[in-house]
Protein backbone atom coordinates (compact mmCIF):
# COMPACT_ATOMS: atom_id res chain seq x y z
CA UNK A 1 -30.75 60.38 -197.84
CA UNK A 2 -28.88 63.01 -198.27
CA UNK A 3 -28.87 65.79 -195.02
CA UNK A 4 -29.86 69.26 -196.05
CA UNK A 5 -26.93 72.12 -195.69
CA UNK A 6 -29.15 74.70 -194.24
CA UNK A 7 -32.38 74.35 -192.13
CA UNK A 8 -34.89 72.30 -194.42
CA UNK A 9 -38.46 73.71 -192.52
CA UNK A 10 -40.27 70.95 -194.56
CA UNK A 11 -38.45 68.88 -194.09
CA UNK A 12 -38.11 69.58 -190.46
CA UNK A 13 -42.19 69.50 -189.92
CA UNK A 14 -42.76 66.42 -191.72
CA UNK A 15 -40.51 64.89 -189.02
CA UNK A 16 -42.03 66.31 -186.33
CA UNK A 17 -44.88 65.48 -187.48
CA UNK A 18 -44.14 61.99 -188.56
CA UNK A 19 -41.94 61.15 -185.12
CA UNK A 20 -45.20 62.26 -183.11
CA UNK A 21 -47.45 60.23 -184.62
CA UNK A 22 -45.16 57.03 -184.76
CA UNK A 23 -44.75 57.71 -181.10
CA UNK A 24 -48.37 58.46 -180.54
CA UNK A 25 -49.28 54.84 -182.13
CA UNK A 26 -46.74 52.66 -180.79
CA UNK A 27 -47.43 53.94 -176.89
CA UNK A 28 -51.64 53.19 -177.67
CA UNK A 29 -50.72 49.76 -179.34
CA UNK A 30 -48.09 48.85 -176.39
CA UNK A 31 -50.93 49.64 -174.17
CA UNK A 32 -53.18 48.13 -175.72
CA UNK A 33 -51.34 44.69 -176.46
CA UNK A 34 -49.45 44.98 -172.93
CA UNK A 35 -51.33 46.54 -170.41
CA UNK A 36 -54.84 46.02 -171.96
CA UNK A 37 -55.21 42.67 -169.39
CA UNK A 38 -54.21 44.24 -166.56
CA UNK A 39 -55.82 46.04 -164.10
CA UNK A 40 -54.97 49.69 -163.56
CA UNK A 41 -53.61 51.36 -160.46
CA UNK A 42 -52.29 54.59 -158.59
CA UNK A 43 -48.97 55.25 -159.86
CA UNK A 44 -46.10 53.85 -158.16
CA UNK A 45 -42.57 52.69 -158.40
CA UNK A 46 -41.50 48.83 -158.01
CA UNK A 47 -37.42 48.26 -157.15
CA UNK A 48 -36.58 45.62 -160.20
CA UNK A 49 -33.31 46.19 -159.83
CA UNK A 50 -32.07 42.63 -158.99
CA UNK A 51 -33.75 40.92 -161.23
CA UNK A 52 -32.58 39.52 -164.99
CA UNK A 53 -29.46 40.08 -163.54
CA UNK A 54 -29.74 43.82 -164.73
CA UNK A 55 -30.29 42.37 -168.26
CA UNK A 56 -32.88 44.79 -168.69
CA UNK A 57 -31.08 47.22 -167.68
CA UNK A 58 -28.42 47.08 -170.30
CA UNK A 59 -31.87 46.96 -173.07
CA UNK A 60 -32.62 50.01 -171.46
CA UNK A 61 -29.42 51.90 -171.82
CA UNK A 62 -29.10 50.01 -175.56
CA UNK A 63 -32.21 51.29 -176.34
CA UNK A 64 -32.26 55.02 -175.59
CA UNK A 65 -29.09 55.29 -177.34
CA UNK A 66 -30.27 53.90 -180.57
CA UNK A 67 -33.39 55.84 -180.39
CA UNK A 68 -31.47 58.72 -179.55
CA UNK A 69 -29.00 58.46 -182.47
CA UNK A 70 -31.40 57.64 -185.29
CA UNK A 71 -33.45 61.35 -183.57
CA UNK A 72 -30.11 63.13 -183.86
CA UNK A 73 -29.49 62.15 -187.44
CA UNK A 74 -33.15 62.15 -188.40
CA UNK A 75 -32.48 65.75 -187.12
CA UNK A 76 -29.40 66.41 -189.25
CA UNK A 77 -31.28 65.12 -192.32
CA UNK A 78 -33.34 68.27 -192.22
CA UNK A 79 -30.55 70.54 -191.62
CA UNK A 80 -31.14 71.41 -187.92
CA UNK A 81 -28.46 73.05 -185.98
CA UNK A 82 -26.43 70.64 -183.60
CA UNK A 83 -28.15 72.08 -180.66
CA UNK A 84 -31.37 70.97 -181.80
CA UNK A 85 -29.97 67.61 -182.52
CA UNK A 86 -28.89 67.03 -179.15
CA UNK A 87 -32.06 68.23 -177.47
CA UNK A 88 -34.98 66.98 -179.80
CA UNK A 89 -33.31 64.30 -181.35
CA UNK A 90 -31.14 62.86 -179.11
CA UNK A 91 -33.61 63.38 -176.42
CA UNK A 92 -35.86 61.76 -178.38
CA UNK A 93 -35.35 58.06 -177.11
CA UNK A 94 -35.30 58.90 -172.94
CA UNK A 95 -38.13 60.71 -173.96
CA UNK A 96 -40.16 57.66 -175.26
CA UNK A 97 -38.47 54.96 -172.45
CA UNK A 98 -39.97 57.40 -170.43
CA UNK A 99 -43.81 57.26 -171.72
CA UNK A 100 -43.21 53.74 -171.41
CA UNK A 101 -42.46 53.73 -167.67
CA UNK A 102 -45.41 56.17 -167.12
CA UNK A 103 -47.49 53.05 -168.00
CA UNK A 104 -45.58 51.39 -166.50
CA UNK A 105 -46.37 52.88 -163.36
CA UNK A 106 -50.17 52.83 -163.68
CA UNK A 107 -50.25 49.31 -164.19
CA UNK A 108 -50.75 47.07 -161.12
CA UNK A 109 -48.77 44.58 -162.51
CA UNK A 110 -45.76 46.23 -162.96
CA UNK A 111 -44.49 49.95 -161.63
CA UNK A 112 -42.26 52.48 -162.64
CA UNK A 113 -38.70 51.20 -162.12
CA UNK A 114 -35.95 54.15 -161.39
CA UNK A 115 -33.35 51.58 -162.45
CA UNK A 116 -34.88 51.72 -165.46
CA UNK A 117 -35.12 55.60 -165.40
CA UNK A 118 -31.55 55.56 -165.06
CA UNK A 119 -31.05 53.92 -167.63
CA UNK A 120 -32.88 55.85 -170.26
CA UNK A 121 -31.14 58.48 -169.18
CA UNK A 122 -27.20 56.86 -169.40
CA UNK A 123 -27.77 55.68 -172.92
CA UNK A 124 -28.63 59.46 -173.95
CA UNK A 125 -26.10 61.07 -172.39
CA UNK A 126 -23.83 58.89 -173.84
CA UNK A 127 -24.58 60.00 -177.24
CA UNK A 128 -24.47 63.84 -176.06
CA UNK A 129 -21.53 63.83 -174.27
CA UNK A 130 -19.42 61.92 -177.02
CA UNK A 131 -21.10 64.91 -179.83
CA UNK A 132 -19.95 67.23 -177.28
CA UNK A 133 -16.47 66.48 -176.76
CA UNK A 134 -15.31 64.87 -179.73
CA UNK A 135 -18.34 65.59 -182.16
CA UNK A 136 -18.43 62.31 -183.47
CA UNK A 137 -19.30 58.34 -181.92
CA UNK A 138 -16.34 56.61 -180.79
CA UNK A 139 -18.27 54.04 -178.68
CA UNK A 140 -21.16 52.59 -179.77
CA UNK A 141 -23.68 50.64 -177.81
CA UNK A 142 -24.63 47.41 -180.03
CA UNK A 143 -26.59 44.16 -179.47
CA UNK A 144 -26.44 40.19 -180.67
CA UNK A 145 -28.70 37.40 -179.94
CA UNK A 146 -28.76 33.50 -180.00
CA UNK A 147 -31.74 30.92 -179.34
CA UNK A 148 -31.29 29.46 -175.66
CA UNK A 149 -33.47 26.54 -174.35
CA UNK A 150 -34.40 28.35 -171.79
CA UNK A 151 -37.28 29.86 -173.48
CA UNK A 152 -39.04 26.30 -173.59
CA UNK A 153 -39.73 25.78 -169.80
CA UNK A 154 -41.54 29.43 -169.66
CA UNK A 155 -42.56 30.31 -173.25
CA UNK A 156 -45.16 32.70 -171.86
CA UNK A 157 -42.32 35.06 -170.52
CA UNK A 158 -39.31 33.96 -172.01
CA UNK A 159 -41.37 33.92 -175.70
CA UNK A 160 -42.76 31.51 -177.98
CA UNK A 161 -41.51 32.18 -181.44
CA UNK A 162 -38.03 33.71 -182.51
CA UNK A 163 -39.71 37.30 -182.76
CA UNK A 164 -40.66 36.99 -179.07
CA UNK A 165 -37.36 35.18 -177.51
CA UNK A 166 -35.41 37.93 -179.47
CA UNK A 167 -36.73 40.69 -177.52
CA UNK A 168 -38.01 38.49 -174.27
CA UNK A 169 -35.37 35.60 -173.80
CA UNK A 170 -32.38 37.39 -171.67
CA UNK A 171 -30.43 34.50 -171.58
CA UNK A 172 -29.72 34.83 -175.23
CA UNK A 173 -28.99 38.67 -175.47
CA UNK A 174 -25.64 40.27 -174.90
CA UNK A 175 -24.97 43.73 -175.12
CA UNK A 176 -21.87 45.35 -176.48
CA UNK A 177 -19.92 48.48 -175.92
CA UNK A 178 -18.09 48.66 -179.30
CA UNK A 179 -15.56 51.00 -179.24
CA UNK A 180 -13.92 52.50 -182.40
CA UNK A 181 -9.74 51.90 -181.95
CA UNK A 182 -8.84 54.27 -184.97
CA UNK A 183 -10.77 57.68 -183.01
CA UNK A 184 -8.41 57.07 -179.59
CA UNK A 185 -5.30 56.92 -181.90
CA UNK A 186 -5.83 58.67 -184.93
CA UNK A 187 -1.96 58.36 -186.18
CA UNK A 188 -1.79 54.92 -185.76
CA UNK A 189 -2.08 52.48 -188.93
CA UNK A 190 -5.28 50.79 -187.11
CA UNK A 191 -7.74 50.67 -189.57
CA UNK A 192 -10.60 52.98 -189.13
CA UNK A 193 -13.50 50.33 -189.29
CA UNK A 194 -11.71 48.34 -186.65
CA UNK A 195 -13.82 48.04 -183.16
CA UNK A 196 -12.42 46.57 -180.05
CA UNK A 197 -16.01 45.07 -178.24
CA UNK A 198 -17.02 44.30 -175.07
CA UNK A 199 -20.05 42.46 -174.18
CA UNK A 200 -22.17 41.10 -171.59
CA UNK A 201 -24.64 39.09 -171.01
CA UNK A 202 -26.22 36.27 -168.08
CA UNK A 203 -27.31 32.81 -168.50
CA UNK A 204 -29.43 30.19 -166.60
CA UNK A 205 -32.56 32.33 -165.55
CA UNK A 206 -36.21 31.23 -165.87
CA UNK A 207 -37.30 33.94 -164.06
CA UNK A 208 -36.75 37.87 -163.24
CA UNK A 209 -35.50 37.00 -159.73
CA UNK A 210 -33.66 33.47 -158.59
CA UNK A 211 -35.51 32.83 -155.31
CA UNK A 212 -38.71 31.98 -157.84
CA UNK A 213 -36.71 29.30 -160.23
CA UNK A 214 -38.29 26.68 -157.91
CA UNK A 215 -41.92 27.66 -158.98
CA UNK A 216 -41.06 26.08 -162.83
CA UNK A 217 -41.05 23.26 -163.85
CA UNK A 218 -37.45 23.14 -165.36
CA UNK A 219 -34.08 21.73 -164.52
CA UNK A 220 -32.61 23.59 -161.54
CA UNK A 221 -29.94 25.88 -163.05
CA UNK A 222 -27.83 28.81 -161.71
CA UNK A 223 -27.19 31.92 -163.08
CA UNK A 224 -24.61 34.08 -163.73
CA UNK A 225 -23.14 36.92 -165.64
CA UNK A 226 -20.87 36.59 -168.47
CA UNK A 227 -18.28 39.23 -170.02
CA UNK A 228 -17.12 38.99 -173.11
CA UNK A 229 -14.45 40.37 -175.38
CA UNK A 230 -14.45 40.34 -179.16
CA UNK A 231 -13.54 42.12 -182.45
CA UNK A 232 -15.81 44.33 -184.48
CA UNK A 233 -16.83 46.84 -186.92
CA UNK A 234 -18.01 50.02 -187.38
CA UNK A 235 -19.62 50.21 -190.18
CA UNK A 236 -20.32 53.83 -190.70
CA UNK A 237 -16.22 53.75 -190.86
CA UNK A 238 -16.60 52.51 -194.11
CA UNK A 239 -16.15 55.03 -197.31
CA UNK A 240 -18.77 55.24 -199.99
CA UNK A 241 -20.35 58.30 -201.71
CA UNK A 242 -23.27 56.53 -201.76
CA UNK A 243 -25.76 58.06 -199.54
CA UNK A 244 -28.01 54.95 -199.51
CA UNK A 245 -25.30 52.67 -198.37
CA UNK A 246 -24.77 54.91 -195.66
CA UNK A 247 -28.00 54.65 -194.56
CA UNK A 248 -27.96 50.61 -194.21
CA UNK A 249 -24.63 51.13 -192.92
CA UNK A 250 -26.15 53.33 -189.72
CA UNK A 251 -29.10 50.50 -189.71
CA UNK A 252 -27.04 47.50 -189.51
CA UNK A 253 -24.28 49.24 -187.15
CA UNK A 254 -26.55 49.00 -184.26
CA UNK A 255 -26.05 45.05 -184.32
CA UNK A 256 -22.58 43.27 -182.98
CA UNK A 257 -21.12 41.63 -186.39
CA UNK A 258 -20.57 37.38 -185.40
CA UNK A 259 -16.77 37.06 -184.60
CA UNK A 260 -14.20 35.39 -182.71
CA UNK A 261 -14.66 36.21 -178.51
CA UNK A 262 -14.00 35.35 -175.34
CA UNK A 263 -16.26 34.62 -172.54
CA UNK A 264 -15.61 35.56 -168.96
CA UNK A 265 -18.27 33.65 -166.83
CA UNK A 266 -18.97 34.69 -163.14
CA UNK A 267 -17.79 31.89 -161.66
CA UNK A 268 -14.30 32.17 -162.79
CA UNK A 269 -14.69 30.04 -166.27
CA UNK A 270 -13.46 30.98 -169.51
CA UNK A 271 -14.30 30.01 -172.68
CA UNK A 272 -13.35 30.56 -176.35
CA UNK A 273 -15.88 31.04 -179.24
CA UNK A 274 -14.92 30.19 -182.45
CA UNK A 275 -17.70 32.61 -183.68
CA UNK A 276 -20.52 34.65 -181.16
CA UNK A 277 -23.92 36.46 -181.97
């Protein structure tokens, strides 16, 4: 859709409006659905910082950024000024993470985690501070994902179906920083859809934290981080008139494209990939 010149109001109050009630249902289902079982508590903070290998972490940091970005431009859509992007918008997605750790908190069976916090708050000032100094994205946060057996020997936590390993199975995520090439060196001849990405992403964990692998019944394995480099591209680089196209273009640019990479594994292993997701 096409962003209004000028201040749209109704435009502007039918997202408010709309944003606060998606928000509003999604926190009752997630409580609901996730904390529903559980008993509640007092609320306190839990120290999950060691665990998934700070997997989470980096879904944290993805996440807020992507929220943030599609409340900036949401913003934009109705004409608001780029200060109101930046606060409403932007701050849209640490905003939400946020809500989400307040449950967190009051749930015995978790806590509010500071690492994740933290997180939240990276990935949105990562969007602000590139708007701010060079008022556009030159690195983008992104995301890819590949089936892992892993999942089998704890289906309750790792998940059960392809939905559920996508967003549970950490062992099968990788996170990107994809970083546009042409925006660094505008003069050049690089083309400006190119992306230079780096990713990672762990492997060989059953549970959160390693001293509790020997409570499963699965093969003993080790984990260990993995950093990866690869090619990709932005796809909101790519010209069209077409206001539509850039729409799916901003969609489908928050996913890592499958390309050539290589893998950096912790313990000093490198491998090639014809093509990663």
């Amino acid at each position: 859709m096409k962003p209004a010149d000028s201040l749209n109001v109704k435009r502007e109050n039918t997202l408010i409006i709309t944003e606060t009630a998606l928000a509003s249902v999604a926190l009752i289902g997630l409580n609901q659905l996730w904390y529903a079982d559980y008993p509640k508590s007092k609320f306190h903070f839990k120290n999950d910082n060691v665990e998934w290998l700070q997997m989470d972490k980096a879904g944290h940091f993805y996440s807020s950024y992507q929220l943030g970005r599609l409340g900036a431009e949401m913003m934009q859509w109705s004409g608001a000024t780029q200060k109101k992007q930046l606060l409403y918008g932007a701050g849209m997605g640490f905003a939400f993470l946020t809500a989400v750790e307040v449950l967190d908190g009051f749930s015995s069976e978790w806590g509010a985690s500071a690492g994740d916090i933290v997180a939240n708050a990276s990935g949105t000032a990562l969007y602000v501070s590139q708007e701010l100094i060079w008022n556009e994205q030159r690195m983008v946060p992104k995301f890819s994902f590949h089936t892992t057996h892993y999942a089998k020997y704890r289906p309750t936590v790792l998940g059960s179906s392809l939905a559920e390993q996508l967003l549970k199975d950490y062992n099968g995520q990788t996170y990107w920083l994809s970083i546009n090439l042409h925006s660094f060196y505008k003069k050049s001849k690089i083309p400006k859809w190119l992306n230079l990405a780096i990713g990672y992403g762990a492997e060989g964990m059953i549970s959160g934290n390693a001293a509790n692998e020997d409570l499963f019944s699965a093969p003993k394995t080790e984990s260990f981080r993995q950093l990866y480099l690869s090619f990709d591209v932005d796809l909101t680089k790519i010209e069209t008139q077409s206001h539509f196209l850039k729409t799916v273009f901003t969609v489908f640019n928050t996913l890592k494209i499958p390309a050539p990479a290589i893998e950096f594994q912790q313990f000093n292993r490198i491998k090639a990939h014809f093509i990663y997701y």
